[in-house]
N, C-alpha and C. Protein backbone atom coordinates (compact mmCIF):
# COMPACT_ATOMS: atom_id res chain seq x y z
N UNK A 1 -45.98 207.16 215.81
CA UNK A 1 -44.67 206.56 215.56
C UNK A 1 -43.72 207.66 215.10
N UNK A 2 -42.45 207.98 215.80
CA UNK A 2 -41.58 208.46 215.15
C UNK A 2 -41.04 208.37 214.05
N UNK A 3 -40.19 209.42 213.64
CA UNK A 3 -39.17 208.89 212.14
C UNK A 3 -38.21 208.08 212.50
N UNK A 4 -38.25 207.14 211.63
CA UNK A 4 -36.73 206.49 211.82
C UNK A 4 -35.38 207.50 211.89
N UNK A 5 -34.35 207.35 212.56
CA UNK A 5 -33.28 208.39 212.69
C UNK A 5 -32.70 207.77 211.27
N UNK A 6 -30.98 208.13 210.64
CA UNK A 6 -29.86 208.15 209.83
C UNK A 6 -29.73 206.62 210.92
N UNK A 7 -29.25 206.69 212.25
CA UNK A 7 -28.16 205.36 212.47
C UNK A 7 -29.48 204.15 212.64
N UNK A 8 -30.88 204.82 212.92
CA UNK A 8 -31.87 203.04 212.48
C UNK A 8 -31.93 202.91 211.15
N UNK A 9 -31.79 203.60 210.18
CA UNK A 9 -32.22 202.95 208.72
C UNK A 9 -30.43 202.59 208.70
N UNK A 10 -29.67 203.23 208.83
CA UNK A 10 -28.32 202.31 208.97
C UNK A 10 -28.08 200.64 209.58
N UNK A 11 -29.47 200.82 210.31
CA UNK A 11 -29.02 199.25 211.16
C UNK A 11 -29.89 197.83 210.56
N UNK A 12 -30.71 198.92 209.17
CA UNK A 12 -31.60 197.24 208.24
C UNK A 12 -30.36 197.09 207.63
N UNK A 13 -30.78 195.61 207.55
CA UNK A 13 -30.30 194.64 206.65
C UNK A 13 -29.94 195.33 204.96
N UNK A 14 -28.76 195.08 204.58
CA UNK A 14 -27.99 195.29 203.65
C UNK A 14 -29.03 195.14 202.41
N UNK A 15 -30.16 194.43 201.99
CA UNK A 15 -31.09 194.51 200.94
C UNK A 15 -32.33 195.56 201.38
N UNK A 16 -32.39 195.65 202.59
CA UNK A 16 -33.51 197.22 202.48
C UNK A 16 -32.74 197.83 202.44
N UNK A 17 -31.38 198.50 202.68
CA UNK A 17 -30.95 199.49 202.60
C UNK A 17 -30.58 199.62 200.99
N UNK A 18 -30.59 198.93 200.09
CA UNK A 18 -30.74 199.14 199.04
C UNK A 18 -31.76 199.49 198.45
N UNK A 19 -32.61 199.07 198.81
CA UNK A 19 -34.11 199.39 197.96
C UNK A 19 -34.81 200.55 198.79
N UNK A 20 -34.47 201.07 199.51
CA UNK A 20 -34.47 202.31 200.46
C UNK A 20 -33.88 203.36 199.43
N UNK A 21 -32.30 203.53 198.85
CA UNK A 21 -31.28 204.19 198.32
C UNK A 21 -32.05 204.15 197.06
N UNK A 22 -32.68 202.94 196.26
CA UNK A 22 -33.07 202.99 195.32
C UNK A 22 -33.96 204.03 195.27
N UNK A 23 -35.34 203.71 196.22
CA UNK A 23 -36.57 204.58 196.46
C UNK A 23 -36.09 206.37 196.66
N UNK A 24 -34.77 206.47 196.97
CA UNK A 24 -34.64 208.01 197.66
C UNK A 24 -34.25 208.66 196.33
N UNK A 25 -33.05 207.85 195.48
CA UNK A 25 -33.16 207.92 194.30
C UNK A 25 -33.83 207.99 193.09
N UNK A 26 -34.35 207.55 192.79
CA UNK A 26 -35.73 207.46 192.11
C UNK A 26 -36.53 208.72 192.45
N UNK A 27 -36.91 209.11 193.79
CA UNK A 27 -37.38 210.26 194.22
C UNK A 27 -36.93 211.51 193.32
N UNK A 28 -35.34 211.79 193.00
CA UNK A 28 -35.07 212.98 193.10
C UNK A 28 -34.26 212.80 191.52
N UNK A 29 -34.72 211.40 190.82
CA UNK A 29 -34.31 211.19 189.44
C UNK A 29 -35.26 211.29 188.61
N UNK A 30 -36.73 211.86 188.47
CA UNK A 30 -37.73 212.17 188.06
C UNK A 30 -37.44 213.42 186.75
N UNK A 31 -37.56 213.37 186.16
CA UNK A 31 -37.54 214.30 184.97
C UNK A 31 -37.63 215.71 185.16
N UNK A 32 -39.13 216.62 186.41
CA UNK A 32 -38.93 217.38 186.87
C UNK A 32 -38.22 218.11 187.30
N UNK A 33 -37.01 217.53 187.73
CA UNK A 33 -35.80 217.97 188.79
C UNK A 33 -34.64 217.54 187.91
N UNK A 34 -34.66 217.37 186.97
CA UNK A 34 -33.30 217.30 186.09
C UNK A 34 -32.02 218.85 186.38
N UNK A 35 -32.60 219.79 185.88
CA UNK A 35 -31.72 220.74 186.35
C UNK A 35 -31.59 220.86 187.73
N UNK A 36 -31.88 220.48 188.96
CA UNK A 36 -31.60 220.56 189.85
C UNK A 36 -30.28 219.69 190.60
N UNK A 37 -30.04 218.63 189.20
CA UNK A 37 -29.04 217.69 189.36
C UNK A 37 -28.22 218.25 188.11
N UNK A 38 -27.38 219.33 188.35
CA UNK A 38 -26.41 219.59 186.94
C UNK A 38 -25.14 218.56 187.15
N UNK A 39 -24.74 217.54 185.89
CA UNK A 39 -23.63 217.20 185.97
C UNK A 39 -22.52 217.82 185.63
N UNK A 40 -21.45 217.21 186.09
CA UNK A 40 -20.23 218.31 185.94
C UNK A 40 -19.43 217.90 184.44
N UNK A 41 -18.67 218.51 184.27
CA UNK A 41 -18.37 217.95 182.45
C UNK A 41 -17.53 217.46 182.41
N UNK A 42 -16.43 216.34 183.75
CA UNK A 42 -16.05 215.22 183.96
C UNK A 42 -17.20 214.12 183.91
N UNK A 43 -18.39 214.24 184.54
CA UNK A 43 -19.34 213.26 184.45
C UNK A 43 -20.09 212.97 183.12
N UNK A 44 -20.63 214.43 182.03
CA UNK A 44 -21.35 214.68 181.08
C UNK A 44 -19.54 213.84 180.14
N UNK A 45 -19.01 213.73 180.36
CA UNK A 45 -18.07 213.19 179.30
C UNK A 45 -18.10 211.80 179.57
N UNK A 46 -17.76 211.57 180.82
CA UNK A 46 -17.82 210.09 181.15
C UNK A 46 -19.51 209.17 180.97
N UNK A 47 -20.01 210.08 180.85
CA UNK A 47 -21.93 209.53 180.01
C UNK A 47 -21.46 208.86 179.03
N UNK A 48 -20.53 210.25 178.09
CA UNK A 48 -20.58 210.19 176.95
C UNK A 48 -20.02 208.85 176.16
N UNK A 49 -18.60 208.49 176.67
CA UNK A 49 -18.02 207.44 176.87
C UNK A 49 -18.27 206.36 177.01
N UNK A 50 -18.97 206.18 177.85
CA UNK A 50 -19.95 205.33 178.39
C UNK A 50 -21.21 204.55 176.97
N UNK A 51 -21.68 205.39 176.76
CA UNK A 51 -22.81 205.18 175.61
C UNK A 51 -22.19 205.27 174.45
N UNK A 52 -20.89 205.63 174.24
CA UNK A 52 -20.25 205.32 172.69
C UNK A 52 -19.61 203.82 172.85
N UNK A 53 -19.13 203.41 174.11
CA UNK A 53 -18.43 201.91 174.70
C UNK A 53 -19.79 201.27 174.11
N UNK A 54 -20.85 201.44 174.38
CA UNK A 54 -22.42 200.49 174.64
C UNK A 54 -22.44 200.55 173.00
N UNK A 55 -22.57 202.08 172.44
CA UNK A 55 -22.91 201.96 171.15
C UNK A 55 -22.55 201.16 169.94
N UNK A 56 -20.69 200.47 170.73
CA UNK A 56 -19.80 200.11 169.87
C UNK A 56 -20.17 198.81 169.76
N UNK A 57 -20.60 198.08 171.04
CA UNK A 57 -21.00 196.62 171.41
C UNK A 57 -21.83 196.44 172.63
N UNK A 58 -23.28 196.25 172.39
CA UNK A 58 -24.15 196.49 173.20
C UNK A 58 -24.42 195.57 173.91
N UNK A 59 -23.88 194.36 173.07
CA UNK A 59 -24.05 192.71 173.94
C UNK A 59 -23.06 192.83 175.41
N UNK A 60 -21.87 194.01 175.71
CA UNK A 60 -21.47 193.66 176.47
C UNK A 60 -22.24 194.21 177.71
N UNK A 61 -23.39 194.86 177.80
CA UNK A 61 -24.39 195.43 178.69
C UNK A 61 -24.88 194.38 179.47
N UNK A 62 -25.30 194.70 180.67
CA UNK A 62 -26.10 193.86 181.65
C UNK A 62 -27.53 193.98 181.75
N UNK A 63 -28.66 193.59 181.99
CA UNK A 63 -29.96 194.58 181.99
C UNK A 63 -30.00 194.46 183.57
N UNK A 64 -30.37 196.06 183.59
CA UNK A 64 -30.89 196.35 185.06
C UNK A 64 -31.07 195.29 186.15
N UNK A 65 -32.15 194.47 185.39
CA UNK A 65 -32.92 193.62 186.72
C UNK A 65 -31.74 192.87 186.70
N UNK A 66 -30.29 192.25 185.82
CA UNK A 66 -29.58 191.27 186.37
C UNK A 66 -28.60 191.64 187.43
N UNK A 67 -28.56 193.23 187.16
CA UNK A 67 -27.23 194.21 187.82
C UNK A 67 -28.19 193.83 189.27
N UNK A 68 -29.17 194.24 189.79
CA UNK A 68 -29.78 194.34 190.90
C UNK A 68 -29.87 192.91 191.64
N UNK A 69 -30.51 192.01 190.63
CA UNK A 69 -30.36 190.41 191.24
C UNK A 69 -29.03 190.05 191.81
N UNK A 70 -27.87 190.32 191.40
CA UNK A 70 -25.88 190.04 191.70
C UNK A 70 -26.23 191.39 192.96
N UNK A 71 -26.55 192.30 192.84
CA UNK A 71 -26.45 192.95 194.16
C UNK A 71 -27.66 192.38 195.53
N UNK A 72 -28.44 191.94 195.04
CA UNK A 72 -28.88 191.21 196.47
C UNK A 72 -29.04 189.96 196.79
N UNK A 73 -27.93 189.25 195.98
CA UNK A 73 -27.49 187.84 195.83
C UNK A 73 -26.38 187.99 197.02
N UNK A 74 -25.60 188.93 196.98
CA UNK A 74 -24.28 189.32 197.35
C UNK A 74 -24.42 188.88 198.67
């Protein structure tokens, strides 16, 4: 069996292509390879931001699995 090309994994259905993106992700978000992903210090600020917003009021957070359920509800 061949590889799938870029335009066949383009042509699944809108929920494998998520959990595809997830899986490729996940791949290269592993702890190992952290420096290989340097953020830029528009992003390392906007973290920062980010987790002082959460720190201030944490109830307004979503958990993961609900963010993912609204995306393949969609």
């Amino acid at each position: 069996m061949s590889k799938p090309t870029l335009d066949d994994l383009l042509k699944l259905p809108v929920p494998e292509r998520l959990e595809l993106a997830m899986a490729l992700w996940d791949s290269i978000a592993e702890p190992q390879l952290q420096d290989q992903l340097p953020l830029t210090e528009a992003q390392a600020a906007e973290l920062d931001r980010r987790l002082a917003e959460h720190d201030r009021d944490p109830s307004r957070g979503i958990p993961y699995q609900e963010v993912l359920r609204r995306l393949r509800d969609k």
